[in-house]
Protein backbone atom coordinates (compact mmCIF):
# COMPACT_ATOMS: atom_id res chain seq x y z
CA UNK A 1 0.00 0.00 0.00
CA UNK A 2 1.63 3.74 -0.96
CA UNK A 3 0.30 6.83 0.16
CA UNK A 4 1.00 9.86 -1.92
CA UNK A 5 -0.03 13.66 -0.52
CA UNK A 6 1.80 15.73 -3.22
CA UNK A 7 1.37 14.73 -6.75
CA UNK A 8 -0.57 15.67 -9.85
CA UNK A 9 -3.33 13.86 -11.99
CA UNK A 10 -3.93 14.70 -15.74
CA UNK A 11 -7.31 15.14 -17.31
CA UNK A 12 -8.21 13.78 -20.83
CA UNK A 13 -8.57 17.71 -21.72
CA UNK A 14 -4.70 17.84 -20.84
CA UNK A 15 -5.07 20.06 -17.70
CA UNK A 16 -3.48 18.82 -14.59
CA UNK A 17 -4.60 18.96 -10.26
CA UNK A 18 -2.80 18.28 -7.20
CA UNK A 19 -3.90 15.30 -5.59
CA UNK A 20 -3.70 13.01 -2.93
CA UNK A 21 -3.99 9.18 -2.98
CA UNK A 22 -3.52 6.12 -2.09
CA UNK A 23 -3.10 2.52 -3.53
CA UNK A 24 -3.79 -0.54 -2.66
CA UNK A 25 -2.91 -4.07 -4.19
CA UNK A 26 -5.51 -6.38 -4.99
CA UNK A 27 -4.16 -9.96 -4.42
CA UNK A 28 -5.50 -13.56 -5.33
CA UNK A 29 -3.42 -15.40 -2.76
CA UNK A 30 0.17 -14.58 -2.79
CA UNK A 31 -0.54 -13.33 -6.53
CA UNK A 32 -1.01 -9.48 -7.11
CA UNK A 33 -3.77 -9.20 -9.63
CA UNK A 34 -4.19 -5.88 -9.67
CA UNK A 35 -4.95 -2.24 -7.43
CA UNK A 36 -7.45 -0.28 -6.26
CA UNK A 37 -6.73 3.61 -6.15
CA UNK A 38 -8.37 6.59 -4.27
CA UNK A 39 -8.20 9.83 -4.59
CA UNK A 40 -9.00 13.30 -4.12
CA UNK A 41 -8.45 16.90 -5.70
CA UNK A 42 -6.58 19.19 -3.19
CA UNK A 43 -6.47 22.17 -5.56
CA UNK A 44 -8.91 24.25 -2.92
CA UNK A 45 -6.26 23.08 -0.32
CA UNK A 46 -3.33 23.98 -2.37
CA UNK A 47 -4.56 27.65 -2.59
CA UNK A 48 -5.45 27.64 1.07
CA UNK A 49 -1.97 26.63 2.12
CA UNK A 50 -0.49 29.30 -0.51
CA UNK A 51 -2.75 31.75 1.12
CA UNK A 52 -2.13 30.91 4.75
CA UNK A 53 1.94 31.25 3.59
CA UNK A 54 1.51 34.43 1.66
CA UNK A 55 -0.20 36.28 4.42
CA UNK A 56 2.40 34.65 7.23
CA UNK A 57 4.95 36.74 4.81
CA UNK A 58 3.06 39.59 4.92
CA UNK A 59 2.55 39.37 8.98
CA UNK A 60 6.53 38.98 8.97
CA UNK A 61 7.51 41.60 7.16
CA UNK A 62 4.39 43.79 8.65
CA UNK A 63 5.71 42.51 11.97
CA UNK A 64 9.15 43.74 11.44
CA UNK A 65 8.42 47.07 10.05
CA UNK A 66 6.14 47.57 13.28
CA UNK A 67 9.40 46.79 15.43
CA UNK A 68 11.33 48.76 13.85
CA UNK A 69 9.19 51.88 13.91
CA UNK A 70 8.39 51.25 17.90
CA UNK A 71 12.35 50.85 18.75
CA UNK A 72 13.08 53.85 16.18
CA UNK A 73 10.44 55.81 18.23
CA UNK A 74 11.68 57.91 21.11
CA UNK A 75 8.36 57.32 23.21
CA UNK A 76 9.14 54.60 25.90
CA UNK A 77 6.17 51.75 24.82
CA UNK A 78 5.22 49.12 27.01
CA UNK A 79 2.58 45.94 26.77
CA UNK A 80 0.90 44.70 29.62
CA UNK A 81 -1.03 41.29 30.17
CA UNK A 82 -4.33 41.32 31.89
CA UNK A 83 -2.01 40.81 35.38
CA UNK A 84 -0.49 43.76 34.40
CA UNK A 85 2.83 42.27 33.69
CA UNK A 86 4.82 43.45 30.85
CA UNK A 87 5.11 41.02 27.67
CA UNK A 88 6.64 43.73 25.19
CA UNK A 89 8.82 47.01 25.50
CA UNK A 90 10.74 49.06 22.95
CA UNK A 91 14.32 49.93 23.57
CA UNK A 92 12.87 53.78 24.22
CA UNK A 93 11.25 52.31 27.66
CA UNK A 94 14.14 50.60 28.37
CA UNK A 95 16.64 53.34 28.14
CA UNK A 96 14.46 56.18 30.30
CA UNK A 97 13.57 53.47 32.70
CA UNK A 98 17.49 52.40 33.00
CA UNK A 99 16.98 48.80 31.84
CA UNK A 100 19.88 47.49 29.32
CA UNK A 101 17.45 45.75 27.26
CA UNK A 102 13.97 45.15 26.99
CA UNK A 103 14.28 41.34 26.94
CA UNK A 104 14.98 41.74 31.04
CA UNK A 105 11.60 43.55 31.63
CA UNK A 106 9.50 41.13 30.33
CA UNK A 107 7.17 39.46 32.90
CA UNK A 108 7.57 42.07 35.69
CA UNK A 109 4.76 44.40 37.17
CA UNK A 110 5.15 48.27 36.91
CA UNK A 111 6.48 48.48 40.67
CA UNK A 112 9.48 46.35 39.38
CA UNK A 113 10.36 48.62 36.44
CA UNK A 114 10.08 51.57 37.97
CA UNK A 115 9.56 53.81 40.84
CA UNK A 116 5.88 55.77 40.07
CA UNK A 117 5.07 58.71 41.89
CA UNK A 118 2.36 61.30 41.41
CA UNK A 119 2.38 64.33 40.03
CA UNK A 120 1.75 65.69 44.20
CA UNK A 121 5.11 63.10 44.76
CA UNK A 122 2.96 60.62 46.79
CA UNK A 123 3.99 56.60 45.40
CA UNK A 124 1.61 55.77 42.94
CA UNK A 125 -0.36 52.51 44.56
CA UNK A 126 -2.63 49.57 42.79
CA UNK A 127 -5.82 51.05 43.53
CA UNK A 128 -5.04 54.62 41.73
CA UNK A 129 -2.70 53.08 38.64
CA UNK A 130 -3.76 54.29 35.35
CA UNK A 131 -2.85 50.64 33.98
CA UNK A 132 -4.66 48.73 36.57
CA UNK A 133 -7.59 51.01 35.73
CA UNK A 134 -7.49 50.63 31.76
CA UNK A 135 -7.47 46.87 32.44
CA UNK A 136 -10.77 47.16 35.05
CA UNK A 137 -12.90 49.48 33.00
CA UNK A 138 -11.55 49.07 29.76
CA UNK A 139 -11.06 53.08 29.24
CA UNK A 140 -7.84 55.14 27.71
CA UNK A 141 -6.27 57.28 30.09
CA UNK A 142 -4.34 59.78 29.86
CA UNK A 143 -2.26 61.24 32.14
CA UNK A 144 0.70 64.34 32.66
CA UNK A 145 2.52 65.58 35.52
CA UNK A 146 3.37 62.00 37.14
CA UNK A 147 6.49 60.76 37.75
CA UNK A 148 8.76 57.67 36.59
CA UNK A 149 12.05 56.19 38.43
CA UNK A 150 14.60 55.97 35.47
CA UNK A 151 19.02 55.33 35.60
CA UNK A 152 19.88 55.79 39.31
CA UNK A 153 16.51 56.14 40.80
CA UNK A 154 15.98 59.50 39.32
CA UNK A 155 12.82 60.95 39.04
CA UNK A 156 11.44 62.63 35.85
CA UNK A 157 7.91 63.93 34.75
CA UNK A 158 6.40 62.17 32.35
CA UNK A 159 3.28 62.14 29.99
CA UNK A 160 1.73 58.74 28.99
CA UNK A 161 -1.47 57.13 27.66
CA UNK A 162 -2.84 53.77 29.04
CA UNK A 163 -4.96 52.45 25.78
CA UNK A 164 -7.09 48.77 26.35
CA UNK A 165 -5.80 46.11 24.35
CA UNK A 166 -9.02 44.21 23.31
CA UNK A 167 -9.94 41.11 21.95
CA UNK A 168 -13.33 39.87 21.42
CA UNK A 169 -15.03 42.46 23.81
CA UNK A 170 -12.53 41.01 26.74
CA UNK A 171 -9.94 43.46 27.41
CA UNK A 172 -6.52 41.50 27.22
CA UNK A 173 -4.09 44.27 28.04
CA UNK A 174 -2.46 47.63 27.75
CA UNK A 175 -0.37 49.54 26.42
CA UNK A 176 1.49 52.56 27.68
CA UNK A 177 3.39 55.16 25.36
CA UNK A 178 4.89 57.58 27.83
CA UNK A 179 8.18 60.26 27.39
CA UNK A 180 10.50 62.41 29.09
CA UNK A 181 8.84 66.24 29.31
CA UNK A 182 11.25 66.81 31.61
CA UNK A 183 12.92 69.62 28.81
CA UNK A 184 9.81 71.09 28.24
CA UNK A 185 9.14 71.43 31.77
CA UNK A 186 12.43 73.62 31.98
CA UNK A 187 11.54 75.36 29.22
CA UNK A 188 7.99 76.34 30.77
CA UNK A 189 9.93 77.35 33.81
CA UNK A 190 12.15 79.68 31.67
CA UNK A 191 8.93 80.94 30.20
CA UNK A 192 7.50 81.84 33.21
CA UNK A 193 11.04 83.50 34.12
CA UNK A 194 10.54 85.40 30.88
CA UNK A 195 6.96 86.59 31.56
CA UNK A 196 7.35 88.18 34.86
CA UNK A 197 11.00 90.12 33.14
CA UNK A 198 8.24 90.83 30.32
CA UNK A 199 6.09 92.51 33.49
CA UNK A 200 8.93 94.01 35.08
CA UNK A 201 9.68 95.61 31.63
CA UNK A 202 6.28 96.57 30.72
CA UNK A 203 6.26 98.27 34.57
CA UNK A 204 9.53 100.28 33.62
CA UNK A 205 8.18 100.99 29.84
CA UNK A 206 4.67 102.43 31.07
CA UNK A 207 6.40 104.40 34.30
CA UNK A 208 10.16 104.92 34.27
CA UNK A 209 10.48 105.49 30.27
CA UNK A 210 7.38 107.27 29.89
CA UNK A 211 7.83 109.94 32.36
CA UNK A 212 10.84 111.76 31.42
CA UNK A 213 9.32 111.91 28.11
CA UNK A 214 6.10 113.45 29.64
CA UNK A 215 8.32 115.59 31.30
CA UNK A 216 10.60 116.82 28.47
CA UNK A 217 6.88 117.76 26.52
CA UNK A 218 6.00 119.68 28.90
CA UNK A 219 9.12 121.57 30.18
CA UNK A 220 9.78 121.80 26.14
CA UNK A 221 5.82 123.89 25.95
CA UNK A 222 6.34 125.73 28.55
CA UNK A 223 9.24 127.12 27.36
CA UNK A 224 7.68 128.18 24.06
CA UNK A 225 4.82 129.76 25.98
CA UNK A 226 6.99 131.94 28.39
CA UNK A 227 9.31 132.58 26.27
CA UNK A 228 7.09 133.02 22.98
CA UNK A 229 7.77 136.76 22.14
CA UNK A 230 11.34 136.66 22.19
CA UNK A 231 11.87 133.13 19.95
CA UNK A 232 12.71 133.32 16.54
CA UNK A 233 10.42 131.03 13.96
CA UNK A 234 13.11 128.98 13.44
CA UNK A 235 13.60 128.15 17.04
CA UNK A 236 9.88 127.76 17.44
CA UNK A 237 9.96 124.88 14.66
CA UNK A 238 12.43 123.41 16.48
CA UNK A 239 11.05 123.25 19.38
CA UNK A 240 7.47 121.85 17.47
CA UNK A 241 9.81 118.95 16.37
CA UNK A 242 10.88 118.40 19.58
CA UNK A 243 7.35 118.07 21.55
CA UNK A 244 5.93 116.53 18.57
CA UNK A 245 9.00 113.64 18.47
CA UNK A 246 8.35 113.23 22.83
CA UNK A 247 4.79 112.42 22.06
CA UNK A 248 5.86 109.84 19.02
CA UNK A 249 8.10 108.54 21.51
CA UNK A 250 5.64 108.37 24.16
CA UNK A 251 2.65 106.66 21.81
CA UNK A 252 5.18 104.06 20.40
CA UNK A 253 6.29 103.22 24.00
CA UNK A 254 2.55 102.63 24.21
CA UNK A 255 2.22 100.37 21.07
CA UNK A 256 5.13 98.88 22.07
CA UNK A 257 3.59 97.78 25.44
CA UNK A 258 0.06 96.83 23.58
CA UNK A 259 2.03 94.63 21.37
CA UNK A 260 3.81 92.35 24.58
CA UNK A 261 0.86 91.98 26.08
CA UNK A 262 -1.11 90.26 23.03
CA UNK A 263 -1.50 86.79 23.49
CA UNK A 264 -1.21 86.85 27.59
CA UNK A 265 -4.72 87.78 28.00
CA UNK A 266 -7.99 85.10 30.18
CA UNK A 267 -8.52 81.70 29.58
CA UNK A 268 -9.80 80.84 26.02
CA UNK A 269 -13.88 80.88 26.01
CA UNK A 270 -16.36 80.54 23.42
CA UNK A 271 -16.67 83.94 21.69
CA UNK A 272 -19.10 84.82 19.14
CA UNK A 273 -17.29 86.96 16.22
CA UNK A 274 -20.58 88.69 15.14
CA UNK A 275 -20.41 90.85 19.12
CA UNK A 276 -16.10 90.85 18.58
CA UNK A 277 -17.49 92.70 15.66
CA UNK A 278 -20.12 95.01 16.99
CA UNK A 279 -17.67 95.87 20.04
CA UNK A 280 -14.93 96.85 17.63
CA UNK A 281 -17.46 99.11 15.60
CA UNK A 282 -18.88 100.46 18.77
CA UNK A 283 -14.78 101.71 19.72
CA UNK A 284 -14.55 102.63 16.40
CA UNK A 285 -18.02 104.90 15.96
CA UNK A 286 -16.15 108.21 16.38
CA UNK A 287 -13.69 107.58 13.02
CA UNK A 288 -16.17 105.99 11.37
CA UNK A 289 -18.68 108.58 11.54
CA UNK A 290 -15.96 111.33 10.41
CA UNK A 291 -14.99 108.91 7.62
CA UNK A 292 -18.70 108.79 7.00
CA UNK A 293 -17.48 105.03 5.99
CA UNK A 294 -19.98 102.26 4.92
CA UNK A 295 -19.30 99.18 7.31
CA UNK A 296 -21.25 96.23 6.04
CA UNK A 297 -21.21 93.05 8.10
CA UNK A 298 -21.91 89.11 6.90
CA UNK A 299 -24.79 87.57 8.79
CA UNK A 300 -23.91 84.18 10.94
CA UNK A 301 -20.27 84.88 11.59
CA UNK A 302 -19.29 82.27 13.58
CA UNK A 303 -18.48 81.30 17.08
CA UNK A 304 -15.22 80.12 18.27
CA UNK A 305 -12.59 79.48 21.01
CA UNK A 306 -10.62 82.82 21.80
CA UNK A 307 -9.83 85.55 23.64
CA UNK A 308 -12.82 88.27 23.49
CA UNK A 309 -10.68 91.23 24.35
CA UNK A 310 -7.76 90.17 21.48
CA UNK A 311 -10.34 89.15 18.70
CA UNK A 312 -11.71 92.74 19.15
CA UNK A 313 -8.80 94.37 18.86
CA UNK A 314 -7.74 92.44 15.94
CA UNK A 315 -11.38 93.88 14.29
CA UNK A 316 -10.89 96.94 15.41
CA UNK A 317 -7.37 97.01 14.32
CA UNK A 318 -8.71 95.95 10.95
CA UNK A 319 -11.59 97.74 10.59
CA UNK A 320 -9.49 101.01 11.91
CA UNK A 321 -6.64 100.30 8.90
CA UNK A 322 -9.47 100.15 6.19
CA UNK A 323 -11.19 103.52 7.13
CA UNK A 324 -7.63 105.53 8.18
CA UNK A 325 -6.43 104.31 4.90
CA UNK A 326 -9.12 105.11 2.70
CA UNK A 327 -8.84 107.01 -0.56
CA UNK A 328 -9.46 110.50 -0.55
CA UNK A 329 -11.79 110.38 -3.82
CA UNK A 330 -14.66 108.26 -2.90
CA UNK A 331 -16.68 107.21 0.09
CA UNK A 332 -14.75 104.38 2.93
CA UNK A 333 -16.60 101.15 2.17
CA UNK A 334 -15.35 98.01 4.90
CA UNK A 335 -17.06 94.55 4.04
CA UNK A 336 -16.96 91.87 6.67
CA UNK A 337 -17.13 88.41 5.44
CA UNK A 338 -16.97 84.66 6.15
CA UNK A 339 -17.15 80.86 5.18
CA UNK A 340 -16.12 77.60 6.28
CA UNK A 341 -12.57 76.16 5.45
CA UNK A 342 -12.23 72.50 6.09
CA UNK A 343 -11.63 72.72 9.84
CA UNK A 344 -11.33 76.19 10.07
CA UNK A 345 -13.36 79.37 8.90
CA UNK A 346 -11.85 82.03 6.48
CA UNK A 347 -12.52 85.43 7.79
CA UNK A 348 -12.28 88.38 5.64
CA UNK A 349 -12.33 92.18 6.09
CA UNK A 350 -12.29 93.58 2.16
CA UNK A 351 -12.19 97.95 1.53
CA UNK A 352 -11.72 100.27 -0.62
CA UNK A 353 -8.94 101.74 0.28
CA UNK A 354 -5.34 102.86 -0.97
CA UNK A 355 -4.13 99.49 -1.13
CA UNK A 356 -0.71 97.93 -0.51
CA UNK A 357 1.74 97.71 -2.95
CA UNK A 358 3.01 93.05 -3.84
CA UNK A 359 6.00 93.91 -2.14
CA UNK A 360 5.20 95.13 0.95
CA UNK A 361 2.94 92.62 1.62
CA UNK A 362 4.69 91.10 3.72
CA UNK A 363 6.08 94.03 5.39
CA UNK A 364 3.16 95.07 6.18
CA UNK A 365 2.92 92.48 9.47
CA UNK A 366 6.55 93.49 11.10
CA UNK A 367 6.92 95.51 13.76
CA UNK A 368 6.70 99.22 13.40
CA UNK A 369 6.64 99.28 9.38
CA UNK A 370 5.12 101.89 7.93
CA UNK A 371 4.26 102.20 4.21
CA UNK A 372 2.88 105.19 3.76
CA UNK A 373 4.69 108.82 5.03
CA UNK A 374 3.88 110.02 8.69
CA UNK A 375 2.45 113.03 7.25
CA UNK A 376 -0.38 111.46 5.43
CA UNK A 377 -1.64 109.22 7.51
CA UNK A 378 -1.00 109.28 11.29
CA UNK A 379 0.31 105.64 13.06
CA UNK A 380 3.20 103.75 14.74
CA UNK A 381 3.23 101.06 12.05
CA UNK A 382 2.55 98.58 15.34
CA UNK A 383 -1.62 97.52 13.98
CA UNK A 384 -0.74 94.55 11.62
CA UNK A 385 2.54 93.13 13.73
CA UNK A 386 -0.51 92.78 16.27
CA UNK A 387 -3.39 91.16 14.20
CA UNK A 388 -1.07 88.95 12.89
CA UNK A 389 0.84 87.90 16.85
CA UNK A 390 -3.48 87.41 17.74
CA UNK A 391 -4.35 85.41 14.70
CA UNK A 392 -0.76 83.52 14.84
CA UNK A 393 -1.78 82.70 18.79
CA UNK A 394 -4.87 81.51 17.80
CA UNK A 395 -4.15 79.09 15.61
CA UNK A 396 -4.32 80.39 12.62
CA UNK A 397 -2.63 82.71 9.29
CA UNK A 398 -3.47 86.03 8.11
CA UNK A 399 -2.85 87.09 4.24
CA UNK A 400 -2.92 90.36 1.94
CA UNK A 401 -4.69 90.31 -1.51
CA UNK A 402 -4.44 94.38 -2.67
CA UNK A 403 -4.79 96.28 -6.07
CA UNK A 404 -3.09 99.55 -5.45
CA UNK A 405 -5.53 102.17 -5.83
CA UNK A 406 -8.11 100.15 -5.47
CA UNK A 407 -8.20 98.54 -2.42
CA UNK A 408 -7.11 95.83 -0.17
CA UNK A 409 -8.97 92.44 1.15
CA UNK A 410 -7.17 90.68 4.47
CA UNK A 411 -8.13 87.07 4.67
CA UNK A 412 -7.73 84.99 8.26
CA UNK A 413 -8.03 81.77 9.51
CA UNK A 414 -9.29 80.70 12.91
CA UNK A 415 -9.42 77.33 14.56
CA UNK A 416 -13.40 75.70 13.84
CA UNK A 417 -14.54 75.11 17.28
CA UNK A 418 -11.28 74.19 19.15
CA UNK A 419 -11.79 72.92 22.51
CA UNK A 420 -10.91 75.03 25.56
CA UNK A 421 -8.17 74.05 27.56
């Protein structure tokens, strides 16, 4: 008798099929008078097995790519059973948890990897651990401000996320991608160093700086009113420049100050654009009645996340530009506008105004540019740097599309509906 699992039958038509078989002799006594075959077409188990070993490739190779992006990453990444006992870890966790290799922390519990405090510096026990809750209620958690134990016991804040591992409804595991924010930590703490010099300065700018400068004014008008009669015109025009450059001085002190502030204003809140609008308009009523400038605002502007006070100011800023700037041959004309941008809305303030020339477009957002001469229009050149620092710290860009002569549209982006944090 032969068994055969891996040969190949050929039809009459000339085609051939994997089969399996086996013979059998058929004997009259000790005489072999013939055989009796059976057999069976495998072809639907051929492809099967070809299947089952193409996709085992594919899991290898997927396998190793996965490996090699989790070891190239520089989160620490760690699996845990449903005991809560590591089974995986990339060479990231390894190295900020001072293991030297991953192998070693397979099987242990997070007490035996590391020391975990929280982020008040109390040890972190069972009952409050973000894993051991992921694995009881199935939930993601994330967490910042805690503490891991890496080389030499040291502590060092962390951030991680505890995500379920599950299978079949049944939650199997976890899996924890934490890092190191222990640089960004310093570099908050520098930041905060930073702001209160900021205050310091802003306390010296708006009393120290500005006072002499009051005082040189004044001293400087007195002057040419006591001594009026007996000063030559040219002396009088010199002193004009003098008083007049104090109180430049003074207002771009002023600007300057406006300027640092932007961006360190509440906590972000739901703000409504169509009353940013109407407050800017309202602080605006006395220039745009002496424009007599047409202000014509979209219905349904939108609502989002933001500071009130700085999203006014960036209207008003805006709004204040188009009628200042307006051409002196035809009535001020301001058209507020909106739509919706993918995940953001477009906002746009469009006039009629002077324009701005392609290559000072850009320009036209630094610090203290003018583009026009002092004595046309009146300005410190400060407006745009801060619409663009509020638009910039709210998530978003501001642009410049302008026809010289003709006018100017500015086009900005804000966040759709960001959540406050």
């Amino acid at each position: 008798t032969h068994c055969e699992t891996d040969d190949v039958f050929w039809r009459k038509d000339g085609t051939s099929f994997p089969v399996e078989y086996v013979s059998a002799p058929i004997k009259d006594g000790d005489e072999v008078v013939g055989a009796v075959v059976v057999f069976r077409d495998v072809t639907e188990e051929r492809r099967a097995e070809e299947a089952r070993r193409r996709a085992e490739a594919e899991l290898r190779v997927g396998t190793a790519r996965l490996n090699l992006v989790i070891d190239t990453v520089k989160e620490g990444v760690c699996c845990f059973n449903d005991e809560g006992r590591i089974i995986f870890a990339n060479k990231a966790a390894a190295e900020l948890l001072g293991w030297p290799s991953p192998k070693e922390m397979q099987g242990k519990a997070v007490a035996e990897i590391t020391k975990h405090h929280l982020a008040d510096g109390r040890p972190c026990r069972d009952g409050i651990c973000r894993i051991r809750l992921t694995l009881d209620d199935g939930e993601t958690h994330r967490v910042s401000d805690e503490f891991f134990s890496g080389p030499d016991d040291r502590l060092f804040p962390v951030e991680y996320v505890v995500s379920p591992l599950i299978v079949s409804d049944v939650v199997v595991g976890a899996v924890v991608a934490f890092h190191d924010i222990g640089e960004r930590k310093a570099m908050e703490k520098d930041l905060q160093r930073s702001n209160a010099e900021l205050e310091q300065f802003a306390y010296v700018a708006s009393h120290d700086l500005r006072q002499p400068l009051r005082m040189i004014s004044s001293y400087l008008s007195m002057t040419q009113k006591r001594l009026g009669p007996q000063l030559d015109d040219e002396t009088k025009t010199f002193i004009g420049f003098a008083v007049d450059g104090a109180k430049r001085m003074d207002r771009l002190i002023l600007d300057l100050l406006e300027y640092s502030r932007t961006g360190r204003a509440a906590r972000p809140e739901p703000v409504s654009l169509a009353d940013a609008v109407a407050d800017a308009l309202d602080n605006l009523t006395v220039a745009i009645r002496e424009a007599d400038a047409d202000i014509v605002v979209a219905d349904g502007l939108p609502t989002v996340t933001g500071t009130p006070t700085e999203l006014t100011r960036l209207f008003q800023n805006l709004i204040g530009n188009a009628v200042k700037y307006r051409a002196p041959e035809r009535r001020p004309r301001v058209e507020i506008g909106w739509r919706h941008q993918g995940t953001r809305w477009l906002i746009t303030v469009k006039d009629n105004g002077i324009g701005i020339a392609p290559e000072d477009r850009d320009r036209a957002f630094a610090i203290f540019q003018r583009l026009v001469p002092r004595d046309a229009y009146e300005g410190t050149g400060i407006g745009l740097a801060v619409c663009k620092k509020i638009v910039e710290q709210h998530g978003g860009k501001i642009w410049i599309e302008s026809i010289p002569g003709e006018g100017s549209t500015f086009f900005f982006t804000l966040r759709n509906s960001p959540a406050v944090t």
